[in-house]
C-alpha atoms as a PDB file:
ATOM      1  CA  UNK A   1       0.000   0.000   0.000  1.00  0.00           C
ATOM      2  CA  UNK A   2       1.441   3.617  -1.250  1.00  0.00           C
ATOM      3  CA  UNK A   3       2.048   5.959   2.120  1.00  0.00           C
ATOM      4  CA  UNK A   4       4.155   8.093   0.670  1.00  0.00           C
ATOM      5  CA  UNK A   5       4.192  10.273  -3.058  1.00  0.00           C
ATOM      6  CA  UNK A   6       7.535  11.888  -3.706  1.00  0.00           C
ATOM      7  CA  UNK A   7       7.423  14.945  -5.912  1.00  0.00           C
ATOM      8  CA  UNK A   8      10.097  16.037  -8.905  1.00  0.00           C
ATOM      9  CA  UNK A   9      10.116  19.745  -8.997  1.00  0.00           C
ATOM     10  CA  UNK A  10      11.201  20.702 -12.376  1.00  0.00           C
ATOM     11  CA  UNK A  11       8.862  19.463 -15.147  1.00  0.00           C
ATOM     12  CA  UNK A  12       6.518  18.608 -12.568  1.00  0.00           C
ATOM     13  CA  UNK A  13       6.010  21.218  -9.473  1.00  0.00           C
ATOM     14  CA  UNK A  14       6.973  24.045 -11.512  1.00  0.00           C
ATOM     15  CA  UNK A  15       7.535  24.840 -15.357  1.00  0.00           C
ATOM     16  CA  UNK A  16      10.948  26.108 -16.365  1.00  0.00           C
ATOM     17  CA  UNK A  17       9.587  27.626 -19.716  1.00  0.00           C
ATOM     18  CA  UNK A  18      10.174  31.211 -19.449  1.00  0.00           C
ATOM     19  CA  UNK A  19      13.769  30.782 -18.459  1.00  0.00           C
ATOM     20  CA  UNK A  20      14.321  28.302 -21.356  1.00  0.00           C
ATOM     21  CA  UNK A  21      12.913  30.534 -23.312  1.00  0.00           C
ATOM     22  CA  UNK A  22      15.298  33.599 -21.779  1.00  0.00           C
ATOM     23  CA  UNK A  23      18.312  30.915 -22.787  1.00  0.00           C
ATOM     24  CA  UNK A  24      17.238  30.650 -26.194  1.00  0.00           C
ATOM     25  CA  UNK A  25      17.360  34.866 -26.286  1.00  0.00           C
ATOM     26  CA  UNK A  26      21.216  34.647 -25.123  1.00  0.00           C
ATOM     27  CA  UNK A  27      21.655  31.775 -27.970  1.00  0.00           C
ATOM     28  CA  UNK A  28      20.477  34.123 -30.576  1.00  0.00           C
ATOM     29  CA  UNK A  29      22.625  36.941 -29.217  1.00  0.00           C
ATOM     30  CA  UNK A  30      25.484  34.448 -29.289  1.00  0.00           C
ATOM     31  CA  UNK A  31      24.806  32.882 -32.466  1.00  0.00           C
ATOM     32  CA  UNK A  32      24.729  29.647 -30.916  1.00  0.00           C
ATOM     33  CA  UNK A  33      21.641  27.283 -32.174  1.00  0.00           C
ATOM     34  CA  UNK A  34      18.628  26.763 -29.967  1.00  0.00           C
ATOM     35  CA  UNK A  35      19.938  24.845 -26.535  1.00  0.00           C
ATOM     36  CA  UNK A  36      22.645  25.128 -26.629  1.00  0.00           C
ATOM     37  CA  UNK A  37      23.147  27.008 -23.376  1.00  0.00           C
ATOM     38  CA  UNK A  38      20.849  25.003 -21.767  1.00  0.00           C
ATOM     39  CA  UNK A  39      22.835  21.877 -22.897  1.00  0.00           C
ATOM     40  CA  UNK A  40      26.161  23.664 -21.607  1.00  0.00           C
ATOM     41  CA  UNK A  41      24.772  25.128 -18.200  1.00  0.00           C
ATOM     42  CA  UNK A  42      22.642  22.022 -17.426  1.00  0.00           C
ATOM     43  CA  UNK A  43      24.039  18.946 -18.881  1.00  0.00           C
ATOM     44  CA  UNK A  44      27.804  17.152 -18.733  1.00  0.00           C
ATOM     45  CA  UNK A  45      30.084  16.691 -15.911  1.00  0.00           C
ATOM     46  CA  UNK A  46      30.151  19.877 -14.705  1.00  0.00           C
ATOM     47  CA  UNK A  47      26.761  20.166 -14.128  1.00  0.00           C
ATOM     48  CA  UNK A  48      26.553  16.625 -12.669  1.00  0.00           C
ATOM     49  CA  UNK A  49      29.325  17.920 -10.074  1.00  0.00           C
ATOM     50  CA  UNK A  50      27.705  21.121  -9.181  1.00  0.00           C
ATOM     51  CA  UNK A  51      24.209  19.444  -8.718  1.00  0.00           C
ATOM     52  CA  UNK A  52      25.839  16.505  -6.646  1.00  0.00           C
ATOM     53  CA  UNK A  53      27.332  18.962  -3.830  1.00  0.00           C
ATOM     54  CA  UNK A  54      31.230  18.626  -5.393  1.00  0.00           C
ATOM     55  CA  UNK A  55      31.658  22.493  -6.767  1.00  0.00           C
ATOM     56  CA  UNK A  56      30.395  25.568  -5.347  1.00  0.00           C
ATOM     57  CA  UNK A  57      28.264  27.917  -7.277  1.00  0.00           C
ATOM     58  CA  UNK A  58      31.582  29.797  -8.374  1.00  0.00           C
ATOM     59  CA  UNK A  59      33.371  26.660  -9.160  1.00  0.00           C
ATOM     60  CA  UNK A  60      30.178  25.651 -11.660  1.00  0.00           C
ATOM     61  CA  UNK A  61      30.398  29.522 -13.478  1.00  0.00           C
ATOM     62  CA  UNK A  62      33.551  29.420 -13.594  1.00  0.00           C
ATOM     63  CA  UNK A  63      33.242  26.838 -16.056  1.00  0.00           C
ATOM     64  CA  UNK A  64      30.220  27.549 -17.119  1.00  0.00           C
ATOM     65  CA  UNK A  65      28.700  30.877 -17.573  1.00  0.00           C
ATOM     66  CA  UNK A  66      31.412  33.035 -16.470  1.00  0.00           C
ATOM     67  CA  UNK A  67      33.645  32.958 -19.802  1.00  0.00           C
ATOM     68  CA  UNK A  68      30.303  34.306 -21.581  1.00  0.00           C
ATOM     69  CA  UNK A  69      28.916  37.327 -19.213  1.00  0.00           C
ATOM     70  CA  UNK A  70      31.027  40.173 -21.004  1.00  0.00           C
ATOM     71  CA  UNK A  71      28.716  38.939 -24.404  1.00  0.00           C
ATOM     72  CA  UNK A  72      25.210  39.172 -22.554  1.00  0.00           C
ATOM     73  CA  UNK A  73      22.791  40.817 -20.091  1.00  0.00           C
ATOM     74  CA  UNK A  74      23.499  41.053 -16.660  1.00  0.00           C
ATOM     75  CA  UNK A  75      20.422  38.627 -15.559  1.00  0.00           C
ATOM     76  CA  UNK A  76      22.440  35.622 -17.424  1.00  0.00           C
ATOM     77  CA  UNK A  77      24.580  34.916 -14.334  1.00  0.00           C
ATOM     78  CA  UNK A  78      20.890  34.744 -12.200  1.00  0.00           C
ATOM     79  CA  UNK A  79      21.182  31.351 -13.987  1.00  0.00           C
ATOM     80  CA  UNK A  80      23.291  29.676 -11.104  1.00  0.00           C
ATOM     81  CA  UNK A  81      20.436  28.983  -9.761  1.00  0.00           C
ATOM     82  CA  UNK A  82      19.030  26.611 -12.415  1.00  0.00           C
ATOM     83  CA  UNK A  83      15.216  27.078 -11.455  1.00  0.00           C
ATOM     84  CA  UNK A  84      15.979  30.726 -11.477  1.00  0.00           C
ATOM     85  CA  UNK A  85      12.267  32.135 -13.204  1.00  0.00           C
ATOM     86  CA  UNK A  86      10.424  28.874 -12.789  1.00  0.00           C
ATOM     87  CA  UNK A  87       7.075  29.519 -12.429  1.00  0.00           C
ATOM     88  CA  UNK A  88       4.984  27.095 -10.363  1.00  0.00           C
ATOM     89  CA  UNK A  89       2.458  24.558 -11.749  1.00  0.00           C
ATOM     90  CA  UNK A  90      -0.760  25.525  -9.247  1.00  0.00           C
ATOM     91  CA  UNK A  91      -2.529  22.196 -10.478  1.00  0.00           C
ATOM     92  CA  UNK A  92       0.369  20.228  -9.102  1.00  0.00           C
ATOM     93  CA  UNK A  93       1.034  22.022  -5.953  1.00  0.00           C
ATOM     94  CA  UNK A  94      -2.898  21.703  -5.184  1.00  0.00           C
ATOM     95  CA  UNK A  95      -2.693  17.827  -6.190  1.00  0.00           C
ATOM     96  CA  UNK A  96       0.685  17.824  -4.093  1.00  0.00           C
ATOM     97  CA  UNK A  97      -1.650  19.596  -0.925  1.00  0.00           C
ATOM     98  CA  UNK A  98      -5.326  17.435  -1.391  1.00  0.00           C
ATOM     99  CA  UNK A  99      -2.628  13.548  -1.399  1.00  0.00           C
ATOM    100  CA  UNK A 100      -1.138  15.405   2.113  1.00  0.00           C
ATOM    101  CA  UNK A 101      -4.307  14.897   4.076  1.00  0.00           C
ATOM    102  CA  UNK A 102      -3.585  10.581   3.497  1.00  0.00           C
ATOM    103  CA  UNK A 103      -0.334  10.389   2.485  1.00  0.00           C
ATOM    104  CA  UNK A 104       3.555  11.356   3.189  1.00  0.00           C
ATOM    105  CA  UNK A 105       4.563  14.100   0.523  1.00  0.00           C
ATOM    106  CA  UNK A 106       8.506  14.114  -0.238  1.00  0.00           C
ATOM    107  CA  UNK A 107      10.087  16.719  -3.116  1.00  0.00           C
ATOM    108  CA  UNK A 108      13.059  14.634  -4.380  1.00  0.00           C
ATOM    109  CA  UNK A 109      15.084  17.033  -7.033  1.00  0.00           C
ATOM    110  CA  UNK A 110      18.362  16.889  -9.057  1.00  0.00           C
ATOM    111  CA  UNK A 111      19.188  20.640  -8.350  1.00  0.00           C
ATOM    112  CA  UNK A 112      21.539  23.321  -7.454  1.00  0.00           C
ATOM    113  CA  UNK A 113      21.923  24.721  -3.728  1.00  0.00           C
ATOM    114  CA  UNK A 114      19.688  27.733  -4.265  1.00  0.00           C
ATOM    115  CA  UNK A 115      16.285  25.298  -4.571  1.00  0.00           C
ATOM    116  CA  UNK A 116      15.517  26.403  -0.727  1.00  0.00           C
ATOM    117  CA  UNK A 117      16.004  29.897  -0.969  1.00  0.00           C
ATOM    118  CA  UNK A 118      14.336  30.376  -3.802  1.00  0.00           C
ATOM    119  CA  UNK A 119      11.302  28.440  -5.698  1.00  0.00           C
ATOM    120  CA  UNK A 120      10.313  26.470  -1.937  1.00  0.00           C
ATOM    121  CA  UNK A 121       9.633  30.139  -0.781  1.00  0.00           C
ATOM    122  CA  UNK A 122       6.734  30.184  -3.146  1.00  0.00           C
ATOM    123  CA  UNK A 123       3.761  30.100  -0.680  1.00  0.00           C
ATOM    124  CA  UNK A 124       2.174  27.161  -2.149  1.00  0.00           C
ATOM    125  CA  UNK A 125       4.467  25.154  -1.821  1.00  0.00           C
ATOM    126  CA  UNK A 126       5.142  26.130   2.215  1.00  0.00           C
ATOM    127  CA  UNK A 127       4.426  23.551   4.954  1.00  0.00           C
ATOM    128  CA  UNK A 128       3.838  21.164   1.960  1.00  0.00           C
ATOM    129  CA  UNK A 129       6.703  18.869   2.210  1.00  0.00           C
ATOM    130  CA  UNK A 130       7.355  16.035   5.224  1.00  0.00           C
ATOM    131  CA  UNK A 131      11.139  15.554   3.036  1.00  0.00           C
ATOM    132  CA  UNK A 132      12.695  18.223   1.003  1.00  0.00           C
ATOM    133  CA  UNK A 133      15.615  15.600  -0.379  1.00  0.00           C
ATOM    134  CA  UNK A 134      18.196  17.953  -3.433  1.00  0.00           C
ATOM    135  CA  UNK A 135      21.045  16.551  -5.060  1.00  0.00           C
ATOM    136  CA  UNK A 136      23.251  19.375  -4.018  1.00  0.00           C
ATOM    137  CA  UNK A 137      22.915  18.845  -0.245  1.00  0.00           C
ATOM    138  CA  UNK A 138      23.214  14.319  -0.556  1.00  0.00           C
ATOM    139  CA  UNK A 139      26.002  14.127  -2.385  1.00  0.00           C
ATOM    140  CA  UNK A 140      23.334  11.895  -4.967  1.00  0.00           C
ATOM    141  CA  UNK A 141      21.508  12.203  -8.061  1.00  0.00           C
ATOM    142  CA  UNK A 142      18.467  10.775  -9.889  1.00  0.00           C
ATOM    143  CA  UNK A 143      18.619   8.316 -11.040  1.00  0.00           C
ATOM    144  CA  UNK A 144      21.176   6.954  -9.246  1.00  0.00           C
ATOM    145  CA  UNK A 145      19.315   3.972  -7.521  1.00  0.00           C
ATOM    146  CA  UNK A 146      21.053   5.163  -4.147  1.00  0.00           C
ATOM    147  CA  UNK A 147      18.798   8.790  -3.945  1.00  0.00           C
ATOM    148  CA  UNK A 148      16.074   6.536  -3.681  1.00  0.00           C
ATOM    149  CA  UNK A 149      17.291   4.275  -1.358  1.00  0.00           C
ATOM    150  CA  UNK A 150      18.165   6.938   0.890  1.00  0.00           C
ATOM    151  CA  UNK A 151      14.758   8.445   0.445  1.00  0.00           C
ATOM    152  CA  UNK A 152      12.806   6.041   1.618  1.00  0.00           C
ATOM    153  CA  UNK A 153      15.359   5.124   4.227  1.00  0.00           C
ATOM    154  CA  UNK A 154      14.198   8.699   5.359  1.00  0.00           C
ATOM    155  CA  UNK A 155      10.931   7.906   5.498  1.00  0.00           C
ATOM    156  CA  UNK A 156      11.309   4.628   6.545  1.00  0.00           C
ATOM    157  CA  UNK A 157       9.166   2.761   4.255  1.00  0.00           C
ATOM    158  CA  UNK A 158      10.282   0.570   1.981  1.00  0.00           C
ATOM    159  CA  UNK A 159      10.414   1.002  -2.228  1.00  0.00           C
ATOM    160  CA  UNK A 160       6.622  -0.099  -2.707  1.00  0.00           C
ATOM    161  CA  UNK A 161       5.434   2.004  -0.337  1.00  0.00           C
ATOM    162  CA  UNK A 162       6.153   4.971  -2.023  1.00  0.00           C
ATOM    163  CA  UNK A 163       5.299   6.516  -5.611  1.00  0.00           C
ATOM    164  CA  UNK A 164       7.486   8.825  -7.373  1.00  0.00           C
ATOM    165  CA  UNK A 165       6.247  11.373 -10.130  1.00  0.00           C
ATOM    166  CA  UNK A 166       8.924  12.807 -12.760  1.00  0.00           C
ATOM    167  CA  UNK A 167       8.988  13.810 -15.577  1.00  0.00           C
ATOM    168  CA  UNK A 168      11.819  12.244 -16.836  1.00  0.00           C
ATOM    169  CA  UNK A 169      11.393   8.188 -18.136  1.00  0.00           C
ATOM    170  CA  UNK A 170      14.841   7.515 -16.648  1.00  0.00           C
ATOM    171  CA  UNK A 171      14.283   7.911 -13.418  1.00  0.00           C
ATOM    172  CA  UNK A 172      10.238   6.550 -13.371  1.00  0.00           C
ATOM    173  CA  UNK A 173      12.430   3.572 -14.642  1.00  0.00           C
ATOM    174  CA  UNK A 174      15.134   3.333 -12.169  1.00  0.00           C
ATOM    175  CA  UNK A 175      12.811   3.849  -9.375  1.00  0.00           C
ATOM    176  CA  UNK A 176      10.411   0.996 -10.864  1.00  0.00           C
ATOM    177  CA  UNK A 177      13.166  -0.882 -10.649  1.00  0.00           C
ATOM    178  CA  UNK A 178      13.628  -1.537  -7.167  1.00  0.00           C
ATOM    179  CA  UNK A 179       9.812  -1.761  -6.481  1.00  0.00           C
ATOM    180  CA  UNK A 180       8.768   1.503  -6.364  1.00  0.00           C
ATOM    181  CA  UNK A 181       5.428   2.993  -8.313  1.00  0.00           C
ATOM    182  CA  UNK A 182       6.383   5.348 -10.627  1.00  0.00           C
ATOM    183  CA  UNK A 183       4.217   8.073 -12.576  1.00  0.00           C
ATOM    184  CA  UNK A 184       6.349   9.738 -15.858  1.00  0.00           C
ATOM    185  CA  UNK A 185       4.480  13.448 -15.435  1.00  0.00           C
ATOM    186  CA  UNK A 186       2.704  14.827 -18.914  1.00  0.00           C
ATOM    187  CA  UNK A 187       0.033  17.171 -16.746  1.00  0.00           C
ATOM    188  CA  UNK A 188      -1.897  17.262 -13.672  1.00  0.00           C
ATOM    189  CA  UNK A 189      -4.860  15.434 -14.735  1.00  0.00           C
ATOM    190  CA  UNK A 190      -3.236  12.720 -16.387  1.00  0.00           C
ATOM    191  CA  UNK A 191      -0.971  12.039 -13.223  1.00  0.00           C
ATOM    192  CA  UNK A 192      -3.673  12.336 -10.815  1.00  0.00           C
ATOM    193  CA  UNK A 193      -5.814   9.358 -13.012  1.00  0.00           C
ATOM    194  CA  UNK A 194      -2.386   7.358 -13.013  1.00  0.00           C
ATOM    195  CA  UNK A 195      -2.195   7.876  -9.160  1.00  0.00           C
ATOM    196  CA  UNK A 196      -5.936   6.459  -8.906  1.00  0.00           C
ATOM    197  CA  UNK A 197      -4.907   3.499 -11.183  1.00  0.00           C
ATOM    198  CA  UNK A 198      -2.573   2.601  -8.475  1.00  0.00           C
ATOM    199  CA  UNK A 199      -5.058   2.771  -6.204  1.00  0.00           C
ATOM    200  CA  UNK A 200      -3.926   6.342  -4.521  1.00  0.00           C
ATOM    201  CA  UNK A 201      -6.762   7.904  -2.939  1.00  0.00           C
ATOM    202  CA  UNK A 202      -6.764  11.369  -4.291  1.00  0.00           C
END
């Protein structure tokens, strides 16, 4: 029986369209093709080491974004923070706050130290969370089988006592792989019918 639903953020709690959208601006400027910041800020090694804890915020932009600021506006280095002008999905968050009244509700996100001090401000999303499990701060990402381990370790429930929603088919799959219900996020009503399928009381 599912006691606890743990939450992606981005893709799921919140939309990160208008910043992509602001990265695709600073490709034009650059001449770069579409993503291509996004690929370089977001994506690789670096990234993996920034958003597992193992470089600081000016080790990442160092690397990063840093060699580029001269060439754009001064809100490209707000991009540190890579959930910097999320907005947040209201559907989700108000799912997220009805499943709270039966169940355990865990955010589990592959993100950068600002995630606290920033997007969980929004008011939504305050008082929401019994876990608030990032990359950054346990040395772990998604979907390295051990995040989840460690998550439910934290809750103390075992993998099929828990369902995760992302929006991301690799990590739905690695947590299905060790037992755990998984929902791969398209919108709010689709995930809250997949949630009754598996017999969550919503």
């Amino acid at each position: 029986m599912i006691q606890a639903i743990i939450f992606d953020m981005g893709g799921v709690l919140a939309h990160e369209s208008w910043g992509r959208a602001r990265l695709a601006e600073f490709d034009a400027m650059l001449g770069l093709t579409p993503g291509s910041l996004v690929s370089r800020l977001f994506s690789g090694e670096v990234w993996e080491a920034y958003s597992t804890g193992e470089l600081s915020p000016e080790a990442y932009w160092a690397q990063t974004g840093a060699p580029l600021e001269k060439h754009l506006p001064r809100d490209f280095r707000r991009f540190k923070d890579n959930f910097w002008g999320a907005e947040l999905d209201l559907a989700m968050a108000l799912l997220a706050r009805r499943l709270r009244a039966r169940y355990q509700i865990v955010l589990l996100s592959n993100a950068a130290p600002f995630l606290p001090a920033g997007l969980l401000q929004e008011p939504h999303l305050q008082g929401l969370f019994d876990r608030v499990i990032i990359s950054a701060f346990v040395g772990m990402r998604k979907p390295n089988p051990d995040i989840f381990h460690y998550t439910c370790r934290s809750l103390a429930l075992p993998p099929a006592a828990c369902a995760l929603i992302d929006d991301k088919a690799r990590n739905t799959l690695a947590a299905q792989s060790l037992g755990m219900a998984a929902i791969e996020h398209v919108d709010a009503m689709k995930t809250e019918r997949a949630l009754r399928r598996l017999g969550v009381r919503v």
